[in-house]
C-alpha atoms as a PDB file:
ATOM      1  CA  UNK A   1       4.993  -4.463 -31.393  1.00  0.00           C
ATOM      2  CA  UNK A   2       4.736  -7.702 -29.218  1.00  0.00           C
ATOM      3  CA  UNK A   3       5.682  -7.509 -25.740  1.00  0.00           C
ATOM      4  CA  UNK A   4       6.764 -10.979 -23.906  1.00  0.00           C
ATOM      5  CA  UNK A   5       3.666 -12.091 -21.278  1.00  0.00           C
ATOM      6  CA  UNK A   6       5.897 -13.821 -19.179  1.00  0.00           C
ATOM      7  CA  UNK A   7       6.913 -10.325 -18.358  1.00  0.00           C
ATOM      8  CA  UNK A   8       4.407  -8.010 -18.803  1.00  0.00           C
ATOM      9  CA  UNK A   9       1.157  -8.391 -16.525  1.00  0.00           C
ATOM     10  CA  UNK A  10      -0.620  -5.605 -15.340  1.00  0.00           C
ATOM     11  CA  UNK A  11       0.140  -4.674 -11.703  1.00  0.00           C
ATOM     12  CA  UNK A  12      -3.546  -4.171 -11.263  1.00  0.00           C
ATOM     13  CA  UNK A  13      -6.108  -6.785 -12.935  1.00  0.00           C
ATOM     14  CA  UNK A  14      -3.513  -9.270 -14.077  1.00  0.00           C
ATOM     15  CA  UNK A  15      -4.033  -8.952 -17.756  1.00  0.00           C
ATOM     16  CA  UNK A  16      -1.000 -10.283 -19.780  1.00  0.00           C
ATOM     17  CA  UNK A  17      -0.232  -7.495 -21.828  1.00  0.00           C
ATOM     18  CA  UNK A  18       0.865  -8.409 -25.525  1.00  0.00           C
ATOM     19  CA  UNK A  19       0.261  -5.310 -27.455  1.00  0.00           C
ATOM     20  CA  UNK A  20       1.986  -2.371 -27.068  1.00  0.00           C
ATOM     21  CA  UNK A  21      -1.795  -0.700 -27.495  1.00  0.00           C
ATOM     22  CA  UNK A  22      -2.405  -2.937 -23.944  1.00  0.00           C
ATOM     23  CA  UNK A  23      -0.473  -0.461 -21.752  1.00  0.00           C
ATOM     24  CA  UNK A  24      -1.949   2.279 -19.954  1.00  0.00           C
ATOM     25  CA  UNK A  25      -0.618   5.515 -20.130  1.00  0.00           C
ATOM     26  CA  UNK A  26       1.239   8.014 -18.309  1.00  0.00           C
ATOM     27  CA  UNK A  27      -0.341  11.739 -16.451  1.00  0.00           C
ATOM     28  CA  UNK A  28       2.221  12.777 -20.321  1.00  0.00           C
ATOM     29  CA  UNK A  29       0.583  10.360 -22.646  1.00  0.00           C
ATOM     30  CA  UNK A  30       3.622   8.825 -22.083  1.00  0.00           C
ATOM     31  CA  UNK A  31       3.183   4.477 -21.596  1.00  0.00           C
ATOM     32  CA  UNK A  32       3.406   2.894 -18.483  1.00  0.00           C
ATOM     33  CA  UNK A  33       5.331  -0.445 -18.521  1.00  0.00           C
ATOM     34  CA  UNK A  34       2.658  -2.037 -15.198  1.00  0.00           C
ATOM     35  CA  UNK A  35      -0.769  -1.066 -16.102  1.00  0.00           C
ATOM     36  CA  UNK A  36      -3.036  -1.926 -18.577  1.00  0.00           C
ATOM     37  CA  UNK A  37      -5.169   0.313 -20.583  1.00  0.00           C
ATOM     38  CA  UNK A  38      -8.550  -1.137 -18.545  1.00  0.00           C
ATOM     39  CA  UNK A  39      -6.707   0.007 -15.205  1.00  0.00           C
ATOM     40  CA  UNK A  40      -4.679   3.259 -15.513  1.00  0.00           C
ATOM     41  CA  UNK A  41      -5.088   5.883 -18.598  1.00  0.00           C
ATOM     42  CA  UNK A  42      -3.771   9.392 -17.842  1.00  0.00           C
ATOM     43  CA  UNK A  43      -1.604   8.848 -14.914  1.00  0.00           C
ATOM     44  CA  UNK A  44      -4.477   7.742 -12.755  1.00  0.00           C
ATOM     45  CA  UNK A  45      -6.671   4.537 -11.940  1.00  0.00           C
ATOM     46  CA  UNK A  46      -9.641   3.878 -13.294  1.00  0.00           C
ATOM     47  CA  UNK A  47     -11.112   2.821 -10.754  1.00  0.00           C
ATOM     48  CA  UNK A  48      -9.390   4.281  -7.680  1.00  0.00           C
ATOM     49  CA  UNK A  49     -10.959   3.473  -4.902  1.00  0.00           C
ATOM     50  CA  UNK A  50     -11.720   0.192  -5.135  1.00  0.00           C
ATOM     51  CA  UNK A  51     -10.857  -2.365  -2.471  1.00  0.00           C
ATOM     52  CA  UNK A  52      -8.595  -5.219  -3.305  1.00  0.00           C
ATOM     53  CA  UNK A  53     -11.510  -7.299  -2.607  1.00  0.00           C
ATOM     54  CA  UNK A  54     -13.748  -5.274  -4.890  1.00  0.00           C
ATOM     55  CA  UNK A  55     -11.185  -5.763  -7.881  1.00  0.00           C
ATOM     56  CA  UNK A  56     -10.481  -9.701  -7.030  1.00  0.00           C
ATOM     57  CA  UNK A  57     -14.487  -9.942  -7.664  1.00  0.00           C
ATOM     58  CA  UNK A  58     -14.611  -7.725 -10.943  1.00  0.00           C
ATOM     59  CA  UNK A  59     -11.785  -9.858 -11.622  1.00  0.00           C
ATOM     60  CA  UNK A  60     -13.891 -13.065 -11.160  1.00  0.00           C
ATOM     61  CA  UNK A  61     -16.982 -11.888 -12.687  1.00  0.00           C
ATOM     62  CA  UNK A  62     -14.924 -10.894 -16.076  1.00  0.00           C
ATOM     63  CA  UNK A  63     -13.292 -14.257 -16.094  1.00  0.00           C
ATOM     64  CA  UNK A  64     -16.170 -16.101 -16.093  1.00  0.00           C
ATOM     65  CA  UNK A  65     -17.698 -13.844 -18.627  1.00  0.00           C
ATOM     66  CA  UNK A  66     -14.697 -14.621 -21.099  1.00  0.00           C
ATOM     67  CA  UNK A  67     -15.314 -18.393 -20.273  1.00  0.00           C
ATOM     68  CA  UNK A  68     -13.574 -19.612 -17.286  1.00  0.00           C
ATOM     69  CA  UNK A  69     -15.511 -21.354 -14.426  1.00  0.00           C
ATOM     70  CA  UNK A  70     -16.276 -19.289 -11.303  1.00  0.00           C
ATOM     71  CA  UNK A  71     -14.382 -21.369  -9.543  1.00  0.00           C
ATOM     72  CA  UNK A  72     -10.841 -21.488 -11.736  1.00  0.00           C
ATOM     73  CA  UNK A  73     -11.562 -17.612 -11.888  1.00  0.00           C
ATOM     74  CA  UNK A  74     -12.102 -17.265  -8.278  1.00  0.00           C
ATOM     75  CA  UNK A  75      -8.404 -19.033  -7.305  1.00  0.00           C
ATOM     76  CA  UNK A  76      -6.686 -17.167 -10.049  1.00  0.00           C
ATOM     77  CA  UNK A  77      -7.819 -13.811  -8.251  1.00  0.00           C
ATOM     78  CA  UNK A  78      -6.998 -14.658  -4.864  1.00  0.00           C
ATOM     79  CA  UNK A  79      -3.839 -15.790  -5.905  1.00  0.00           C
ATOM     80  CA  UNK A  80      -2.677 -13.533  -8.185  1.00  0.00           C
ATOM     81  CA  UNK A  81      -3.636 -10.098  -7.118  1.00  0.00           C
ATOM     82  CA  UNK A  82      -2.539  -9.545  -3.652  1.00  0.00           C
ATOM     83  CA  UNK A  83       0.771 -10.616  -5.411  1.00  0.00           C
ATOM     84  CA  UNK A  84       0.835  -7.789  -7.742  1.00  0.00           C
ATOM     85  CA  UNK A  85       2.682  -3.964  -7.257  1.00  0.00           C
ATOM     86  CA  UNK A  86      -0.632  -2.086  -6.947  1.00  0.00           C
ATOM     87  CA  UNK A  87      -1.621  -4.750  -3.847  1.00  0.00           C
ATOM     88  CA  UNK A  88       1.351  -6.052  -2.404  1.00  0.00           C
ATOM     89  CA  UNK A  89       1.317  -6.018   1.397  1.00  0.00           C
ATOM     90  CA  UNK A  90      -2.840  -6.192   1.418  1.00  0.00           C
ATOM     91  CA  UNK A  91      -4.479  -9.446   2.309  1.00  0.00           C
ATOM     92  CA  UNK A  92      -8.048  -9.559   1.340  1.00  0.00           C
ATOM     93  CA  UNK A  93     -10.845 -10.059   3.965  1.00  0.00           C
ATOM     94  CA  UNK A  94     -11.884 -13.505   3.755  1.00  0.00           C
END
């Protein structure tokens, strides 16, 4: 099953989310429409915990890993994941 990427982005990391195999899943096994599977499995984060700041740099250090300059991965992050559900309302420390 394909899911639109326009509308499905993980609340978390970002990550369009395609597949239905993409989505995290629920404390029931059930699947969670706003997570991916590399953020919340079981009902829980994978890495709770973790600052906002802390994710916007895992974020940038995957993205460049996959190919993207630092710097194109660096913007994305900062303006993408304060905007999503699991970080809305935090500002990172600059």
């Amino acid at each position: 099953m394909k899911t639109s990427a326009t509308t499905n982005m993980c609340q978390s990391c970002g990550m369009p989310i395609h597949h239905l195999s993409d989505f995290g899943t629920n404390k029931d096994d059930t699947i969670t429409t706003e997570y991916c599977h590399f953020c919340y499995l079981q009902g829980k984060f994978v890495d709770h915990g973790i600052s906002l700041e802390e994710k916007i740099e895992k974020n940038i250090d995957i993205a460049h890993k996959t190919g993207m300059t630092r710097e194109e991965a660096t913007i994305l992050a900062h303006e993408t994941l304060p905007t999503l559900k699991r970080w809305k309302g935090m500002k990172p420390v600059e």
